[in-house]
C-alpha atoms as a PDB file:
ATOM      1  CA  UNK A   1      61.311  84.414 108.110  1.00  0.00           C
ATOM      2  CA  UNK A   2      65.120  86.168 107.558  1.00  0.00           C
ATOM      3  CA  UNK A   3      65.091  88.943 105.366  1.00  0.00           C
ATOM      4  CA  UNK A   4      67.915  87.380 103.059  1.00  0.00           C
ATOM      5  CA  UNK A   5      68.344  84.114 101.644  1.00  0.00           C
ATOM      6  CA  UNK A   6      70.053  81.650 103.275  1.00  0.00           C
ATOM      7  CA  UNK A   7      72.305  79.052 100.982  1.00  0.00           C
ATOM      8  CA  UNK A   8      73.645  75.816 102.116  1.00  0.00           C
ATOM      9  CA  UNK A   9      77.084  77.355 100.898  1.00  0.00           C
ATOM     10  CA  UNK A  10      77.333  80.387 102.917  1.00  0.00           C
ATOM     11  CA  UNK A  11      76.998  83.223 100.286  1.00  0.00           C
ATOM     12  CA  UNK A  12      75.491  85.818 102.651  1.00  0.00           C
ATOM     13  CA  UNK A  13      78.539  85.368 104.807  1.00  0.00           C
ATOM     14  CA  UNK A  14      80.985  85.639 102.173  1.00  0.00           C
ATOM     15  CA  UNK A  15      78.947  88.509 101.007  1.00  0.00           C
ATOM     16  CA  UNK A  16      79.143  90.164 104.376  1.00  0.00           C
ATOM     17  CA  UNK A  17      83.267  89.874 104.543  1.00  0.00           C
ATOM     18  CA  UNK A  18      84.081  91.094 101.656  1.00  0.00           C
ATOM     19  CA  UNK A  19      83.259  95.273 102.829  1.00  0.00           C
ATOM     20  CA  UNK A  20      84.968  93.848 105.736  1.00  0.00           C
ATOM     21  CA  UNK A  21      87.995  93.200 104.063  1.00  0.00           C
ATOM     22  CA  UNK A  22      88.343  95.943 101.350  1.00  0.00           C
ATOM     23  CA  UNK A  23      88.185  98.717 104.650  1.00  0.00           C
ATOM     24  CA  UNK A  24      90.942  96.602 106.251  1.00  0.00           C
ATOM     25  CA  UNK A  25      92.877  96.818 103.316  1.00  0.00           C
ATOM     26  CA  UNK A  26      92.075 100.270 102.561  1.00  0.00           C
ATOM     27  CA  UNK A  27      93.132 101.075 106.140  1.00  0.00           C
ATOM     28  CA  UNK A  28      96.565  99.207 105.851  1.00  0.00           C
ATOM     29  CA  UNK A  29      97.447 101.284 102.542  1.00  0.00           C
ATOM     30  CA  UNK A  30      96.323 104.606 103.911  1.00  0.00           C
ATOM     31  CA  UNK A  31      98.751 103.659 107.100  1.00  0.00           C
ATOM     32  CA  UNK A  32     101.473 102.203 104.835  1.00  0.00           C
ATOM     33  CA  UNK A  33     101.371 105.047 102.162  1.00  0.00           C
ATOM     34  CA  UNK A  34     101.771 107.469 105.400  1.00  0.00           C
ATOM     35  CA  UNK A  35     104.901 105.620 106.653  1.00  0.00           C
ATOM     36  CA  UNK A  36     106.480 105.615 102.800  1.00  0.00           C
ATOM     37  CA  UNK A  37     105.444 109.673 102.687  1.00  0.00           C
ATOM     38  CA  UNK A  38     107.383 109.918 106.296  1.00  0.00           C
ATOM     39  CA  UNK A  39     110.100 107.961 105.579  1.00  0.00           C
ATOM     40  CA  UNK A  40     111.007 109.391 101.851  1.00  0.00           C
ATOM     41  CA  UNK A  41     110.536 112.822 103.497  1.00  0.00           C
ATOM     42  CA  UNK A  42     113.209 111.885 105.899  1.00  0.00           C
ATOM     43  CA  UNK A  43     115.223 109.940 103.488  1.00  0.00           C
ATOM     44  CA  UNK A  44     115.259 113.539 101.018  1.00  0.00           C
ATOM     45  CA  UNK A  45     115.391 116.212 104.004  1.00  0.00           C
ATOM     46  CA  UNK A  46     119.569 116.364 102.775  1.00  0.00           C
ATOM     47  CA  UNK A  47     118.502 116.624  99.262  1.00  0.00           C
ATOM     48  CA  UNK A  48     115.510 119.425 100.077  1.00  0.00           C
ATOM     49  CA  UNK A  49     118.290 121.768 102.540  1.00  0.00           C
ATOM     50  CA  UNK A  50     120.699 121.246  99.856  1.00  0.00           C
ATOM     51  CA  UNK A  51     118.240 122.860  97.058  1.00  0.00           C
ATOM     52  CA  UNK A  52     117.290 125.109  99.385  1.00  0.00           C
ATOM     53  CA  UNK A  53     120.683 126.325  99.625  1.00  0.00           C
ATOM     54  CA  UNK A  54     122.052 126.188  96.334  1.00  0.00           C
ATOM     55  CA  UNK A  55     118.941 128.085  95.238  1.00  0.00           C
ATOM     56  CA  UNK A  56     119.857 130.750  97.093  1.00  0.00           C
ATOM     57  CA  UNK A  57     123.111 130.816  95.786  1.00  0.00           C
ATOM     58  CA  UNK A  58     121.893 131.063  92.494  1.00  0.00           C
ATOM     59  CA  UNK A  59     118.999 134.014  92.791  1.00  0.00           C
ATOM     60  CA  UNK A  60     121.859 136.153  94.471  1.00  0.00           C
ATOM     61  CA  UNK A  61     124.302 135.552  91.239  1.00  0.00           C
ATOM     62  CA  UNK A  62     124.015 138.079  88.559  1.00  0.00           C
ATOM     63  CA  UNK A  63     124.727 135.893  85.737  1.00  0.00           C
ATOM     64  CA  UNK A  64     120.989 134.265  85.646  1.00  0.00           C
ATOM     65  CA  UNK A  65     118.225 136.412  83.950  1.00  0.00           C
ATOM     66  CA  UNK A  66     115.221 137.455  84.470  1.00  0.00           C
ATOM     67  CA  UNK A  67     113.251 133.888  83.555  1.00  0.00           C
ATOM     68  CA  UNK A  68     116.283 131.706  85.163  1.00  0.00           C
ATOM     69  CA  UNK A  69     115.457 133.957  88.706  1.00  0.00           C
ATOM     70  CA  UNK A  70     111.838 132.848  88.447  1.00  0.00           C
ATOM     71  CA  UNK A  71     112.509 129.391  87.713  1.00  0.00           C
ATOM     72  CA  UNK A  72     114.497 129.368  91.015  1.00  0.00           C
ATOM     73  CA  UNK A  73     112.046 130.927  93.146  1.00  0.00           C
ATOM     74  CA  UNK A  74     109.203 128.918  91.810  1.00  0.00           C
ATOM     75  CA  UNK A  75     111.237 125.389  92.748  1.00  0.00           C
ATOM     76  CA  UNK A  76     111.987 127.002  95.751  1.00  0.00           C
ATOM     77  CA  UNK A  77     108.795 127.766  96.632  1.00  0.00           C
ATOM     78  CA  UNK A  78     107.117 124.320  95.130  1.00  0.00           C
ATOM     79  CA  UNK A  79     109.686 121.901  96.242  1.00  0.00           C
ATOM     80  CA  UNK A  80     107.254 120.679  99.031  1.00  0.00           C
ATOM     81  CA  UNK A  81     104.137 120.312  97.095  1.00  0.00           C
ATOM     82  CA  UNK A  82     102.825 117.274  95.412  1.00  0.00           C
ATOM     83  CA  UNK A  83     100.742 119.054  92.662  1.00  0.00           C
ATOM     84  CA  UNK A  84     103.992 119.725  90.546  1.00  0.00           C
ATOM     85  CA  UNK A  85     104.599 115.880  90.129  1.00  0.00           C
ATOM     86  CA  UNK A  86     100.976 115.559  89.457  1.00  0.00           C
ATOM     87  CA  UNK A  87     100.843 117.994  86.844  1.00  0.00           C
ATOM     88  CA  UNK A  88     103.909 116.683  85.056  1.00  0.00           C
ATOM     89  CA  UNK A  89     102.649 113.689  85.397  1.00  0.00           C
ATOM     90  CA  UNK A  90      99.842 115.090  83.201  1.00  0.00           C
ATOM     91  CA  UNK A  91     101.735 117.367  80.966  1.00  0.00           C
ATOM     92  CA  UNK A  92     104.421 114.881  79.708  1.00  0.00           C
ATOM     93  CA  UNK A  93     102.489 113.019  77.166  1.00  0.00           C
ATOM     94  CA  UNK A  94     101.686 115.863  75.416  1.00  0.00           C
ATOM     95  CA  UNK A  95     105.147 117.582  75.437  1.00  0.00           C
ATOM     96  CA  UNK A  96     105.981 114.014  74.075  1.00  0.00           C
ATOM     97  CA  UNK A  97     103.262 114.566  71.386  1.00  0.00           C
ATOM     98  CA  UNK A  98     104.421 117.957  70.700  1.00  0.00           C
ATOM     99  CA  UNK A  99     108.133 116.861  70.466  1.00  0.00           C
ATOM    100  CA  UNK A 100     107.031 114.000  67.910  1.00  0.00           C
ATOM    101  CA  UNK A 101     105.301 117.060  66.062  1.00  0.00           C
ATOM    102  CA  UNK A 102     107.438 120.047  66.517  1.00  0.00           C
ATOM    103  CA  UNK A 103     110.696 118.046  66.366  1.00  0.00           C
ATOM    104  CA  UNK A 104     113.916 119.413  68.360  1.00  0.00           C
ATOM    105  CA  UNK A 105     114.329 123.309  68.944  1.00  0.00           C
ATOM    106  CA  UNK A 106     117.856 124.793  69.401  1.00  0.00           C
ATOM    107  CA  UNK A 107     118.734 124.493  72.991  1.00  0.00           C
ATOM    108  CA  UNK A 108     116.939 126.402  76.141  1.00  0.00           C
ATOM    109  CA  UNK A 109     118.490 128.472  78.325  1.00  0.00           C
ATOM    110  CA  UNK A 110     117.589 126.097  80.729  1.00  0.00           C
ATOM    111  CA  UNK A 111     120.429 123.871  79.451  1.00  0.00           C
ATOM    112  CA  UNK A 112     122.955 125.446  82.294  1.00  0.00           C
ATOM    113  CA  UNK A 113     123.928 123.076  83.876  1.00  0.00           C
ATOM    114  CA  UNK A 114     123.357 124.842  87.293  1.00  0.00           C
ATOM    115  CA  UNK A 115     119.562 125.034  86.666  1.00  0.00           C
ATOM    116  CA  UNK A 116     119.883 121.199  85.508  1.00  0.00           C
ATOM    117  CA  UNK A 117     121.186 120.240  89.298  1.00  0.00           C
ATOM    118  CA  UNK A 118     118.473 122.624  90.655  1.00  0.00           C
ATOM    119  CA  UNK A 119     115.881 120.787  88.471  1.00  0.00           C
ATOM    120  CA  UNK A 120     117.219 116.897  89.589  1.00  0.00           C
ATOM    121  CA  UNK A 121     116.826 118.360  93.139  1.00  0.00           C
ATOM    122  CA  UNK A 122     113.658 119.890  92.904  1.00  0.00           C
ATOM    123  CA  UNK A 123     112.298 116.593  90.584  1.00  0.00           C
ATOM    124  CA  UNK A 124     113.324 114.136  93.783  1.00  0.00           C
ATOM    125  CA  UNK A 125     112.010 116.672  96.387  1.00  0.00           C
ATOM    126  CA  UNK A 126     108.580 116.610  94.803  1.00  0.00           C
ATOM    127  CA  UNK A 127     108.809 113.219  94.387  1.00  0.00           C
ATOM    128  CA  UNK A 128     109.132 112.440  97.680  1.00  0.00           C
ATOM    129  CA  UNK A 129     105.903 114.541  98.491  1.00  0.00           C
ATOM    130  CA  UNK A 130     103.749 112.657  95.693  1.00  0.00           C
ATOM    131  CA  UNK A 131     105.131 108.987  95.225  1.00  0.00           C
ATOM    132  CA  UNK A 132     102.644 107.883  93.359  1.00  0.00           C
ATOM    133  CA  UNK A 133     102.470 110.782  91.050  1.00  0.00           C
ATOM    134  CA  UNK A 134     106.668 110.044  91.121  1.00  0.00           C
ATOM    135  CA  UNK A 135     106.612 107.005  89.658  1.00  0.00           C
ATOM    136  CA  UNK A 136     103.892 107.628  86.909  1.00  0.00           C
ATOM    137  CA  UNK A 137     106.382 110.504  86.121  1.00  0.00           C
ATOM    138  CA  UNK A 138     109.537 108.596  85.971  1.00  0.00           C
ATOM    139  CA  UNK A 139     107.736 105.766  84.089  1.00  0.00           C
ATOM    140  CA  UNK A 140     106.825 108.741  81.583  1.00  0.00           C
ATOM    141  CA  UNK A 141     110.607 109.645  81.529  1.00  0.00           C
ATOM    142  CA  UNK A 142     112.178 106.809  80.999  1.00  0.00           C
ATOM    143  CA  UNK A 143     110.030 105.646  77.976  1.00  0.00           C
ATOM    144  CA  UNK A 144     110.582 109.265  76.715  1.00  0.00           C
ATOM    145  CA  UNK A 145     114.160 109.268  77.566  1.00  0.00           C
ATOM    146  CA  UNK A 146     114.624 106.229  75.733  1.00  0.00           C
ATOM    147  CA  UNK A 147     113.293 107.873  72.473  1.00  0.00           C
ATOM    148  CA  UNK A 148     115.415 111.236  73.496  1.00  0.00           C
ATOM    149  CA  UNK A 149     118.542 109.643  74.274  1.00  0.00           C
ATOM    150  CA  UNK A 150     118.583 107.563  70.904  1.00  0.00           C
ATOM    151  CA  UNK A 151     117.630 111.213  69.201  1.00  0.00           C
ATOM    152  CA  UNK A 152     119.526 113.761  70.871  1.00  0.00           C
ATOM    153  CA  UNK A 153     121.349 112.675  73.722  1.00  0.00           C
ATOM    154  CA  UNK A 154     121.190 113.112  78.023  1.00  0.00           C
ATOM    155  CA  UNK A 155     120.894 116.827  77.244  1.00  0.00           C
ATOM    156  CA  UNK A 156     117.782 116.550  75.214  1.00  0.00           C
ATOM    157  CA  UNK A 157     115.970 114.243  78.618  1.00  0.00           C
ATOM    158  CA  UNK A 158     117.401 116.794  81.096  1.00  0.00           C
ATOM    159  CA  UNK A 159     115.811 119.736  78.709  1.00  0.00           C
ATOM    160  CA  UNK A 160     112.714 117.931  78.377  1.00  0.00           C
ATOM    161  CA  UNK A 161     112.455 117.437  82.556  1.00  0.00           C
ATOM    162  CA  UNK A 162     113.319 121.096  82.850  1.00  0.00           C
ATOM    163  CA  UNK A 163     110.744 122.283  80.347  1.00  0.00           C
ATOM    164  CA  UNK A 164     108.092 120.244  81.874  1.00  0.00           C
ATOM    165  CA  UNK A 165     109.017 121.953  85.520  1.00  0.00           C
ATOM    166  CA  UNK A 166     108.854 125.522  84.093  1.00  0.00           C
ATOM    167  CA  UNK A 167     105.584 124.868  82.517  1.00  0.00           C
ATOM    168  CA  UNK A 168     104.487 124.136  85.197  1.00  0.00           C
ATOM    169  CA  UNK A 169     105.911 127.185  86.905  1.00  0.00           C
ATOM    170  CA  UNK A 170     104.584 129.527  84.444  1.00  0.00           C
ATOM    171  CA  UNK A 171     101.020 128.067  84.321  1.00  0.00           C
ATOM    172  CA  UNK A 172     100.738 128.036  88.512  1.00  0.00           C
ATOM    173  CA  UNK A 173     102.216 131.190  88.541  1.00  0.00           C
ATOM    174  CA  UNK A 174      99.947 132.535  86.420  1.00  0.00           C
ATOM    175  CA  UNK A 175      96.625 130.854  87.939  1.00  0.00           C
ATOM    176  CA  UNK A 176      98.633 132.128  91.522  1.00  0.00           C
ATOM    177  CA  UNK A 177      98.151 136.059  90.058  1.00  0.00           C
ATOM    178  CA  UNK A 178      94.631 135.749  88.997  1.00  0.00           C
ATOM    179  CA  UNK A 179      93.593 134.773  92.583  1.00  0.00           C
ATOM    180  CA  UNK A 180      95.644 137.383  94.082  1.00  0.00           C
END
């Protein structure tokens, strides 16, 4: 005697290709989400030498202060990772909730216009190292934006994509010291 059922219509067989399938799939994603990491990392290598330069530029300037400087080094040092797009990811809703609280503040300091292009740069670089993680993010962003740009303007969305990067910066900075 077999130690399953056996149905005229096959079930155990069905039953038996379906793990069969899901870990083909799953292996065709894993390879396919590794050739879209490779190929946006290729596609964004300009992008990531150009921040890398320009951020240079800007933490030898004498203009930016002391905050500004560590803005700069902490893109520069995170524009590879995928946790920032992960965390902001995480962190937007509840800037969002705080913004519907709080209201508009008079503007940051991060409104130059030079930390703005460093932020777009750094914002594509990361997203390019967490796609996924990118496109919750922009999704985020543009629903936000929409709400921002009828409120205050491109400013106000560039603002809010800057102050979700230096919280960010400040909190991993700070968890970075503690372990140190």
């Amino acid at each position: 005697m077999l130690p399953y059922p056996i149905c005229a219509t096959g079930t155990v067989q069905s039953l038996m290709t379906v793990p069969l399938t899901l870990t083909i799939i799953f292996v065709l994603y894993i390879c396919g989400y590794g050739w879209v990491l490779r190929r946006l990392a290729d596609e964004v290598q300009p992008v990531r030498l150009q921040l890398a330069e320009f951020g240079e530029s800007l933490l030898v300037q004498e203009s930016l202060d002391r905050m500004q400087r560590l803005y700069v080094t902490w893109c520069l040092d995170h524009a590879f990772s995928p946790w920032p797009m992960a965390i902001a990811s995480l962190i937007t809703p509840f800037l969002a909730i705080k913004l519907a609280i709080v209201g508009l503040r008079k503007p940051s300091h991060y409104d130059d216009s030079r930390l703005a292009k460093l932020t777009w740069m750094f914002l594509l670089s990361t997203f390019a190292a967490n796609p996924v993680f990118g496109i919750v993010y922009s999704l985020e962003l543009l629903c936000l934006g929409l709400i921002l740009l009828i409120r205050g303007g491109i400013p106000l969305v560039l603002r809010m994509a800057a102050t979700t990067v230096r919280i960010e910066s400040v909190s991993l900075s700070h968890a970075m010291r503690q372990h140190t």
